[in-house]
N, C-alpha and C. Protein backbone atom coordinates (compact mmCIF):
# COMPACT_ATOMS: atom_id res chain seq x y z
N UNK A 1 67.00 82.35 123.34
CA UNK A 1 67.18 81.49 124.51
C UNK A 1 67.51 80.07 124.05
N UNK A 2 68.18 79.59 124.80
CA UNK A 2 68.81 77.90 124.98
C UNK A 2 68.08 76.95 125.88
N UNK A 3 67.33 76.03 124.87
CA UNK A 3 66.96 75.27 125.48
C UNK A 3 67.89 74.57 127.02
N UNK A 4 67.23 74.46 128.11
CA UNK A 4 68.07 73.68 129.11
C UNK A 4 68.63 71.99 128.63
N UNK A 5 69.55 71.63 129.21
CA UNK A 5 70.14 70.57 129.32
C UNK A 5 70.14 69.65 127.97
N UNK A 6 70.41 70.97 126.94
CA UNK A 6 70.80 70.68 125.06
C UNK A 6 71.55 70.29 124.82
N UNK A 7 72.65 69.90 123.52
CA UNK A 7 73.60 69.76 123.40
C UNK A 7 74.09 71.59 122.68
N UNK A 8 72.98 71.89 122.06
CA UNK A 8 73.27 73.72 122.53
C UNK A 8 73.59 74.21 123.72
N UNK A 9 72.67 74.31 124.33
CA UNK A 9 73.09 74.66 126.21
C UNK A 9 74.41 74.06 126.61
N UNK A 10 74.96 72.76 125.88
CA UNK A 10 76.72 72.60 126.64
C UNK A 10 77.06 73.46 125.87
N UNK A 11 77.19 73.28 123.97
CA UNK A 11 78.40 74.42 123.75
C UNK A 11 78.08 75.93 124.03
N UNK A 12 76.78 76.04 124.23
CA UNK A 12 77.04 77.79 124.69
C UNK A 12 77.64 78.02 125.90
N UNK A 13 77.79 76.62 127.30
CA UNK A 13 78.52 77.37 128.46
C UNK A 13 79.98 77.42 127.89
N UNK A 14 80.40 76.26 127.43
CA UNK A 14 81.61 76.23 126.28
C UNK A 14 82.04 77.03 125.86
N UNK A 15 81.28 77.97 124.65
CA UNK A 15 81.52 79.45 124.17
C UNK A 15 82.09 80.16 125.78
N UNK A 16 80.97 80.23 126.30
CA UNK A 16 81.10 81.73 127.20
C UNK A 16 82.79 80.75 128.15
N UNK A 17 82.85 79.71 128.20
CA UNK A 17 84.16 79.72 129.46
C UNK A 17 85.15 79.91 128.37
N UNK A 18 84.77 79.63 127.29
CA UNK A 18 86.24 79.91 126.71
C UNK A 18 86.67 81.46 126.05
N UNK A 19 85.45 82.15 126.16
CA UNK A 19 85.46 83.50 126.02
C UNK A 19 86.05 84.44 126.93
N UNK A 20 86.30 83.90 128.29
CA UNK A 20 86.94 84.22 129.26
C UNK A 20 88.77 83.55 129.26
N UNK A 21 89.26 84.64 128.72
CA UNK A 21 90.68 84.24 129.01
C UNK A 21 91.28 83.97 130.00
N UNK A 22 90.71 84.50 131.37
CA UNK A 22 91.63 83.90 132.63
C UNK A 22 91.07 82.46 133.16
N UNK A 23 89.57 81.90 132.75
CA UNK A 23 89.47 80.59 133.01
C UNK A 23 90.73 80.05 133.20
N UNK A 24 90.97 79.88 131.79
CA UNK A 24 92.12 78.64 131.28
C UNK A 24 93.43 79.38 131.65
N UNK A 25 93.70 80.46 131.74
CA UNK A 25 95.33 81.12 132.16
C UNK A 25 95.12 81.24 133.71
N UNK A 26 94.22 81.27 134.39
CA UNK A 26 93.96 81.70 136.03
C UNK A 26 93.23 80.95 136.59
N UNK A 27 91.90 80.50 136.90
CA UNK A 27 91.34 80.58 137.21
C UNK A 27 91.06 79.08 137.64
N UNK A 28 91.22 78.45 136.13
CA UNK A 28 91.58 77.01 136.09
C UNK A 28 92.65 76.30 135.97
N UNK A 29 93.69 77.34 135.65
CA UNK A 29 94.85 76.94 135.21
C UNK A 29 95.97 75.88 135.83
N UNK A 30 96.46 74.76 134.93
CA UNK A 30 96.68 73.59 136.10
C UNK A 30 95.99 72.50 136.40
N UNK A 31 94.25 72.80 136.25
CA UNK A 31 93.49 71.91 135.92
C UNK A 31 93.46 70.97 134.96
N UNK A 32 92.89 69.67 135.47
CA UNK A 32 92.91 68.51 134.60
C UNK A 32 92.02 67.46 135.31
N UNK A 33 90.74 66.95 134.80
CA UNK A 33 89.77 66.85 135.19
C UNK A 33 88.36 66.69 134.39
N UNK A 34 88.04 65.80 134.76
CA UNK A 34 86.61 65.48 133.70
C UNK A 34 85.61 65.16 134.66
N UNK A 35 84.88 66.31 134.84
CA UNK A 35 83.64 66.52 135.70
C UNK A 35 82.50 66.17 135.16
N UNK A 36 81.75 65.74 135.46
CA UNK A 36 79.87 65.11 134.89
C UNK A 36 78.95 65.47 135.59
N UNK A 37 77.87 66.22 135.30
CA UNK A 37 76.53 66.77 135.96
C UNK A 37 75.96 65.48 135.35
N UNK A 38 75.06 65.31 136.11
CA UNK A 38 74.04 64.28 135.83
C UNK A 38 72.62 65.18 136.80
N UNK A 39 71.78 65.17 135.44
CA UNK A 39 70.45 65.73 135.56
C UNK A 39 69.29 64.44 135.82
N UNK A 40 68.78 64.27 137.29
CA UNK A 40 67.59 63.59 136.96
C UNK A 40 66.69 63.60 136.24
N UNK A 41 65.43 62.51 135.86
CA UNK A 41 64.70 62.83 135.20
C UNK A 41 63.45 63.58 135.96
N UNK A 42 63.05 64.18 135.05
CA UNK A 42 61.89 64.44 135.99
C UNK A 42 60.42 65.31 134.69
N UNK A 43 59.70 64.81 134.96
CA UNK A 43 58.55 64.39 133.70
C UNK A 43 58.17 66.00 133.74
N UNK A 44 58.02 67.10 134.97
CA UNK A 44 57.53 68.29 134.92
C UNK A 44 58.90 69.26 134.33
N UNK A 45 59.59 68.73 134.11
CA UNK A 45 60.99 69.14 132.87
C UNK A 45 61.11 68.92 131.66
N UNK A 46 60.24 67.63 131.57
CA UNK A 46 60.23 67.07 130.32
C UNK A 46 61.24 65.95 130.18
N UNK A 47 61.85 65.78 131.02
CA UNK A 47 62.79 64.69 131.18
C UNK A 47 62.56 63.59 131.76
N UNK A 48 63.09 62.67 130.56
CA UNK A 48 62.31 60.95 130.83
C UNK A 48 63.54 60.45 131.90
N UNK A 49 64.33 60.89 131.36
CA UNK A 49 65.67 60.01 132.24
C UNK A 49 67.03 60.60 132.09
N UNK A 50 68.03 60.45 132.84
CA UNK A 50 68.74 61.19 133.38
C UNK A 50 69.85 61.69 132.09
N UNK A 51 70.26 63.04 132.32
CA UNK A 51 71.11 63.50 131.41
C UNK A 51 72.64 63.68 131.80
N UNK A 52 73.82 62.96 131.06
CA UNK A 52 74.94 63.60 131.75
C UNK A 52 75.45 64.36 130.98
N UNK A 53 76.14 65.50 131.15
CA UNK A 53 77.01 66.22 130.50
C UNK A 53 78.17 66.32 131.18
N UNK A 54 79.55 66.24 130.54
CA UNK A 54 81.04 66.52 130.88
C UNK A 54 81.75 67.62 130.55
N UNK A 55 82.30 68.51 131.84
CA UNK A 55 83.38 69.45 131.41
C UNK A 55 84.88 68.64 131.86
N UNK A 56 85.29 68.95 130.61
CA UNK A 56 86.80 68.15 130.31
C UNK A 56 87.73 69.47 130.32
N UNK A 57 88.83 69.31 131.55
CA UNK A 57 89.48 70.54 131.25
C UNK A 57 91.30 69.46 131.12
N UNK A 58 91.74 70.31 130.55
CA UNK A 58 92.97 69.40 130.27
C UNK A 58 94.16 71.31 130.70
N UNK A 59 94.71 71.46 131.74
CA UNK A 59 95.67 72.35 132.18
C UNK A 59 94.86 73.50 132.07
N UNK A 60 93.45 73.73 132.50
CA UNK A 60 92.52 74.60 131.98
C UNK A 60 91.79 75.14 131.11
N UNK A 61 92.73 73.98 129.86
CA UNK A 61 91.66 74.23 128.92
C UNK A 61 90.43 73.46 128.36
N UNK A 62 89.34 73.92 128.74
CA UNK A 62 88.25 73.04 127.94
C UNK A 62 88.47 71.86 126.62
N UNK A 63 88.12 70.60 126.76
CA UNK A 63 88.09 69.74 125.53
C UNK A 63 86.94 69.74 125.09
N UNK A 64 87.22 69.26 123.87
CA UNK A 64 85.79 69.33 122.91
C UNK A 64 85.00 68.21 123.17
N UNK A 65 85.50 67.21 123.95
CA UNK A 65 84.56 65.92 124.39
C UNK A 65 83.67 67.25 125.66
N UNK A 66 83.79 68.05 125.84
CA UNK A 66 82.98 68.46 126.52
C UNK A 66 81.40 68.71 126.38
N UNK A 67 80.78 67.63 126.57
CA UNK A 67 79.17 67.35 126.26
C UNK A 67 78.46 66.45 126.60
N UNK A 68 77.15 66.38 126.15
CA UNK A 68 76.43 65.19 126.70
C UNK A 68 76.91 64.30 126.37
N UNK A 69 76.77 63.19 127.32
CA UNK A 69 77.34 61.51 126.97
C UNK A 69 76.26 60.78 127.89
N UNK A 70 77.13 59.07 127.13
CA UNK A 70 76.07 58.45 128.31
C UNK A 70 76.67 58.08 129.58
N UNK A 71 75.77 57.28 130.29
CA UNK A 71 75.62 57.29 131.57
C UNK A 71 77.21 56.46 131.44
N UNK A 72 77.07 55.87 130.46
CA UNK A 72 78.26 54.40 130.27
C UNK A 72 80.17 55.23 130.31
N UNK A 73 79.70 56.35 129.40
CA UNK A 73 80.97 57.25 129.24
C UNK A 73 81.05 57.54 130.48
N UNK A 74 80.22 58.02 131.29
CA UNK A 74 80.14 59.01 132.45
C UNK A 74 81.54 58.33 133.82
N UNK A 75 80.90 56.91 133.66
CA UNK A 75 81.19 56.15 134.70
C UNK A 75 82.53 55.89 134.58
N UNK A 76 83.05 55.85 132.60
CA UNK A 76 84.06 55.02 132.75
C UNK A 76 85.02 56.42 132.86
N UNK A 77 84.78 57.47 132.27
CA UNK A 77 85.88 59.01 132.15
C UNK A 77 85.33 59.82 133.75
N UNK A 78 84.78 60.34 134.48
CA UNK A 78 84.85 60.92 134.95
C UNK A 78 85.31 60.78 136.00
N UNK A 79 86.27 61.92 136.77
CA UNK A 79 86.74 61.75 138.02
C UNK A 79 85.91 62.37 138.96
N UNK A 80 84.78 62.74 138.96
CA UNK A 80 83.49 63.08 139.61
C UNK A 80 82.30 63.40 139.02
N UNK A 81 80.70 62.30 139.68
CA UNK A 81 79.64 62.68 139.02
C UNK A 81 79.15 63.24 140.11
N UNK A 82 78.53 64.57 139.72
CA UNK A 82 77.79 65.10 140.58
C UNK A 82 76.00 65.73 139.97
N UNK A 83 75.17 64.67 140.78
CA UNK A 83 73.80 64.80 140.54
C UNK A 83 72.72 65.51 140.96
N UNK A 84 71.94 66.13 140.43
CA UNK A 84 70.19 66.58 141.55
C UNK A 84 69.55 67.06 140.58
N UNK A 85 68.27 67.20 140.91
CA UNK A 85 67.16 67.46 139.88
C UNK A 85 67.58 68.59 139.69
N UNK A 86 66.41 68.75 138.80
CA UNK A 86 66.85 70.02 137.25
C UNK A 86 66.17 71.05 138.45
N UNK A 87 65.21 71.26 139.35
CA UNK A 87 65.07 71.93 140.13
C UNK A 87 66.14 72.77 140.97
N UNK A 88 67.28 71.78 141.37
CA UNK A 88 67.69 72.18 142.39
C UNK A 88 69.06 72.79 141.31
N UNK A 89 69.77 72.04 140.46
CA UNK A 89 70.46 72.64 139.18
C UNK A 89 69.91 73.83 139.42
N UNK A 90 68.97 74.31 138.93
CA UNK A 90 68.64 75.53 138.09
C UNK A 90 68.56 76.75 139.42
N UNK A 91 68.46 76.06 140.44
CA UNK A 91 68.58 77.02 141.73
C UNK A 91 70.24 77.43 141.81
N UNK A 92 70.99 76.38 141.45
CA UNK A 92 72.92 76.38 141.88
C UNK A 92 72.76 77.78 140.77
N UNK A 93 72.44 77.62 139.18
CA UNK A 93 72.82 77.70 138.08
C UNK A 93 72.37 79.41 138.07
N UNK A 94 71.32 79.86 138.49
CA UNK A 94 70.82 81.14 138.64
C UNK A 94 71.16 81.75 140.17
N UNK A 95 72.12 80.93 140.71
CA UNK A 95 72.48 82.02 141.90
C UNK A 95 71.45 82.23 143.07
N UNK A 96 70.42 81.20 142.93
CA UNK A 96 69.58 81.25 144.30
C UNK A 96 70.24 80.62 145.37
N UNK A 97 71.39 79.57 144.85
CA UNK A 97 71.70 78.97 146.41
C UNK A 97 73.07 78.36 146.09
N UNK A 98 73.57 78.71 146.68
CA UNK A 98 75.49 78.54 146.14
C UNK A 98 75.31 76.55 146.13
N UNK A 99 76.79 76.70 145.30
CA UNK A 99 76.93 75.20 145.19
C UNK A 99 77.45 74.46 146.46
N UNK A 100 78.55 74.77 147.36
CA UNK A 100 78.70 74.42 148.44
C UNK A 100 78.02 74.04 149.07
N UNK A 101 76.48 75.06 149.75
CA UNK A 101 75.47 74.75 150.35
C UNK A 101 74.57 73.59 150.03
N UNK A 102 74.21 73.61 148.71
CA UNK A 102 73.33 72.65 148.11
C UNK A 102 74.33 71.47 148.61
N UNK A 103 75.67 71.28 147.93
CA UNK A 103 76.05 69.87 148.04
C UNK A 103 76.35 69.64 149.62
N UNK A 104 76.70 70.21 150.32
CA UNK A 104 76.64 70.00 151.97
C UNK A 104 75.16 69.85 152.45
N UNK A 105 74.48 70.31 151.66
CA UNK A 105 72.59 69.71 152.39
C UNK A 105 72.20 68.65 151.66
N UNK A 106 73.00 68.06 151.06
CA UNK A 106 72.23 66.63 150.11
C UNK A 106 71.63 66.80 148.78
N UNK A 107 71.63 68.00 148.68
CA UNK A 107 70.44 68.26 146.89
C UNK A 107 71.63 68.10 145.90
N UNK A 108 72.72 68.21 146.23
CA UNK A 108 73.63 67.79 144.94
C UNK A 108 74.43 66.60 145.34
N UNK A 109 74.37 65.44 145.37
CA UNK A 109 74.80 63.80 145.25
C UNK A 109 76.23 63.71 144.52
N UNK A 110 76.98 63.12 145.73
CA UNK A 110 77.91 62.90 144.62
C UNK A 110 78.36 61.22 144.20
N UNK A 111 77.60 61.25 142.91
CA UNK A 111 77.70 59.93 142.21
C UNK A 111 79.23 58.87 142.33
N UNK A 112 80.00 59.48 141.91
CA UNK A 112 81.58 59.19 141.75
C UNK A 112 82.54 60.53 142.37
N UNK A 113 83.77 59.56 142.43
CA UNK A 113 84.47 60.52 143.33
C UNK A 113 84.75 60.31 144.77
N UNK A 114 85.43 61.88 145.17
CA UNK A 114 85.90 61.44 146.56
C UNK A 114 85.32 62.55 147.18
N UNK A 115 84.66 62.84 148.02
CA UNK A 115 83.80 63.60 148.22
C UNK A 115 84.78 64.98 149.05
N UNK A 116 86.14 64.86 149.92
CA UNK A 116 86.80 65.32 150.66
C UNK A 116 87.52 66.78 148.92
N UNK A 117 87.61 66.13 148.09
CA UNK A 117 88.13 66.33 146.83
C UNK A 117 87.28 67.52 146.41
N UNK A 118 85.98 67.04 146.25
CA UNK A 118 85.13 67.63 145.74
C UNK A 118 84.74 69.12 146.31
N UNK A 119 85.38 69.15 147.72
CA UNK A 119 84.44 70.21 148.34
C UNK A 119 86.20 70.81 148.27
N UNK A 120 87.41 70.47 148.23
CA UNK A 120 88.67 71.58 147.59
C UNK A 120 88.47 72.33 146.34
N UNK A 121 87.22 71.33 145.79
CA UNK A 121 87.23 71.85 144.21
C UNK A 121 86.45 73.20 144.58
N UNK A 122 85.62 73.85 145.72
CA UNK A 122 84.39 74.57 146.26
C UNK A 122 85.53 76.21 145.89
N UNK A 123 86.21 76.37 146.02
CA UNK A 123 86.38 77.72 145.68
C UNK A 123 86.50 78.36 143.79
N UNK A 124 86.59 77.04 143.15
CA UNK A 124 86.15 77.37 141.56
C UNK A 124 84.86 77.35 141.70
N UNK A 125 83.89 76.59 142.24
CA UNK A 125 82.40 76.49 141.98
C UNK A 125 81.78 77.75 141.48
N UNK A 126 81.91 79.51 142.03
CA UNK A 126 81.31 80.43 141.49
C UNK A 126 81.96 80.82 139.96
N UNK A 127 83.05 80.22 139.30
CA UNK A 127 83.28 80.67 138.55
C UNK A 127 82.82 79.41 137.13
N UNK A 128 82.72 77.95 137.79
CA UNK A 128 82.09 76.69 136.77
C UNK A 128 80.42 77.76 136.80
N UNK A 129 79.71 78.21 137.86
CA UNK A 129 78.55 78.39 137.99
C UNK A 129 78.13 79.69 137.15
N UNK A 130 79.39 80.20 137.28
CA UNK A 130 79.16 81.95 136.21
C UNK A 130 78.94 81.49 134.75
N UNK A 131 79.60 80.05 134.07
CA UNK A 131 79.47 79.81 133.10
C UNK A 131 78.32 79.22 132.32
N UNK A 132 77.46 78.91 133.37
CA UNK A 132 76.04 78.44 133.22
C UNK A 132 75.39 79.65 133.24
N UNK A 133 75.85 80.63 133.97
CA UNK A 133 74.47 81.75 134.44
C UNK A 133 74.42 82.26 133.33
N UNK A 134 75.57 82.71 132.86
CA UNK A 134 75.22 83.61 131.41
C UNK A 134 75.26 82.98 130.46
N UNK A 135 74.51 81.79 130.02
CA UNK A 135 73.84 80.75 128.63
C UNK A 135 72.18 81.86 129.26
N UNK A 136 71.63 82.09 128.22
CA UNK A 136 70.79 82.58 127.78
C UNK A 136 69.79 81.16 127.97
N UNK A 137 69.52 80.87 129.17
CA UNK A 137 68.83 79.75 129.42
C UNK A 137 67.02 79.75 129.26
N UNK A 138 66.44 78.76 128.43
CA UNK A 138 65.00 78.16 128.25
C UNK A 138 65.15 77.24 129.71
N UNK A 139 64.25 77.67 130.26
CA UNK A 139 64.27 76.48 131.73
C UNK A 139 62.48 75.70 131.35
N UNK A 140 62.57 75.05 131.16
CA UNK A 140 61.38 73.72 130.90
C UNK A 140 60.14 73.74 131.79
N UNK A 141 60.49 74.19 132.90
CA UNK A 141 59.38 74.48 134.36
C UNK A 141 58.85 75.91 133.95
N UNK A 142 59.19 76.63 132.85
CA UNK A 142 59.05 78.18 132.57
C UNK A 142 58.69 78.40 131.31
N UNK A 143 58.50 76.61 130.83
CA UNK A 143 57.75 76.88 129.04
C UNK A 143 56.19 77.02 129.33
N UNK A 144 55.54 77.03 128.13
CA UNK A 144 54.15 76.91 128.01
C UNK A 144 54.11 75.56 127.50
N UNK A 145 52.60 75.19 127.79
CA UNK A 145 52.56 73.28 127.71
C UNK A 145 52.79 73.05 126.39
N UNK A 146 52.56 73.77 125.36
CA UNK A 146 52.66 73.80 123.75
C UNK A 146 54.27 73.63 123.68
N UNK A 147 54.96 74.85 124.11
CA UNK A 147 56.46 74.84 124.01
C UNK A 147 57.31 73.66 125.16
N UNK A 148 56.74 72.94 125.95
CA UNK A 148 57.07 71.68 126.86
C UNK A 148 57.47 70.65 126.01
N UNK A 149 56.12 70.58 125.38
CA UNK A 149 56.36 69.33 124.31
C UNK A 149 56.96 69.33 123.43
N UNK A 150 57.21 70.55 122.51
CA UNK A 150 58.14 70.29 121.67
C UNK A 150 60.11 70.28 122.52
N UNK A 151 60.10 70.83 123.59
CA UNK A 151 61.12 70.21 124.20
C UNK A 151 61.21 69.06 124.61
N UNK A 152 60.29 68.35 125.18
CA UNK A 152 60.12 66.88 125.15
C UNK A 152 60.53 66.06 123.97
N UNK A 153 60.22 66.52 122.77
CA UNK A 153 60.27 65.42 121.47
C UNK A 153 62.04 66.42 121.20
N UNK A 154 62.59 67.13 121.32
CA UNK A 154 63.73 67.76 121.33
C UNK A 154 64.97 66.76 122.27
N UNK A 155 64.31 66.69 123.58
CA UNK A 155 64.97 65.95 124.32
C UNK A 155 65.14 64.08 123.94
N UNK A 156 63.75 63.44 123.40
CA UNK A 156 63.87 62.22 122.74
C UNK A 156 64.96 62.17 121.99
N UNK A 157 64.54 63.29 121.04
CA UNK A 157 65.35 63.12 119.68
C UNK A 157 66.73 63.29 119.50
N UNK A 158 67.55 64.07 120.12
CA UNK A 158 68.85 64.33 121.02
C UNK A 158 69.66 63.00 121.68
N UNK A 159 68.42 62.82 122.58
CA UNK A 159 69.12 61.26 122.94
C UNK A 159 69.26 60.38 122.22
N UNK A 160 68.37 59.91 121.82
CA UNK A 160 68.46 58.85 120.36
C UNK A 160 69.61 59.02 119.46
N UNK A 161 69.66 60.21 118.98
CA UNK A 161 70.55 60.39 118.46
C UNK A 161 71.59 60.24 118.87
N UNK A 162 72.16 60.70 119.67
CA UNK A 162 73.29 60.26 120.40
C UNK A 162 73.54 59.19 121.12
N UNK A 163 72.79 58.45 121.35
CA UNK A 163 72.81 57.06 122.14
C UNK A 163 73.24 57.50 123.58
N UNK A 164 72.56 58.38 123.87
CA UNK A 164 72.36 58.55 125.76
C UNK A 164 71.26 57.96 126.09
């Protein structure tokens, strides 16, 4: 399993969209676009403060800037941030509650962007969302308090490192 909201957890959705050949020939194809999740923080996750990650598709195909960044990258590259707690994520991400719905009831925010845009983008959403479902996901609300913390000092150490 993959820790949630890693810089493992981006390249494994990475692996799996690019493991799919009609993404980038079908599905996305034509696309061009640098999308940003932004994960609140939230302390029963283990998260001090907010995480962004970017899918960069350039004519459908995934770029390798595709990953966590900071808030600073986020603002200045993306042509939409779209936000909500790791709660409500992990509800889109496992198929409890489509993405459309969530972002038409308020649990997914949209940071940047044009919001009229965002909801044309709504008929790829099950297939960005298929690429999350099958990462072999560690969800943080589903560790033991022993295994919390060492995702906690995982999540410090990640950021730091990277200057998010």
């Amino acid at each position: 399993m993959i820790p949630y909201a890693t810089p493992e957890w981006v390249e494994a959705m990475a692996g799996v969209y690019r493991a799919n050949p009609e993404n980038e020939t079908k599905t996305f194809k034509g696309m061009s676009l640098f999308l940003v999740f932004r994960i609140f923080p939230d302390p029963e996750f283990g998260l001090e403060k907010d995480i962004y990650f970017g899918t960069h598709l350039v004519d459908g195909a995934l770029q390798d800037d595709s990953a966590i960044i900071s808030k600073e990258h986020a603002q200045e590259k993306a042509d939409f941030i779209l936000g909500a707690s790791p709660q409500n994520w992990k509800r889109v991400i496992k198929k409890q509650q489509g993405f459309v719905s969530a972002f038409m009831s308020g649990k997914i925010k949209l940071d940047k962007g044009s919001a009229p845009k965002v909801i044309s983008l709504a008929p790829k959403a099950p297939a960005v969302v298929d690429c999350f479902y099958q990462v072999d996901t560690e969800w943080p609300d589903e560790m033991s308090p022993e295994r919390l913390e060492e995702y906690r000092a995982l999540v410090r150490e990640f950021t730091t490192r990277l200057g998010v």
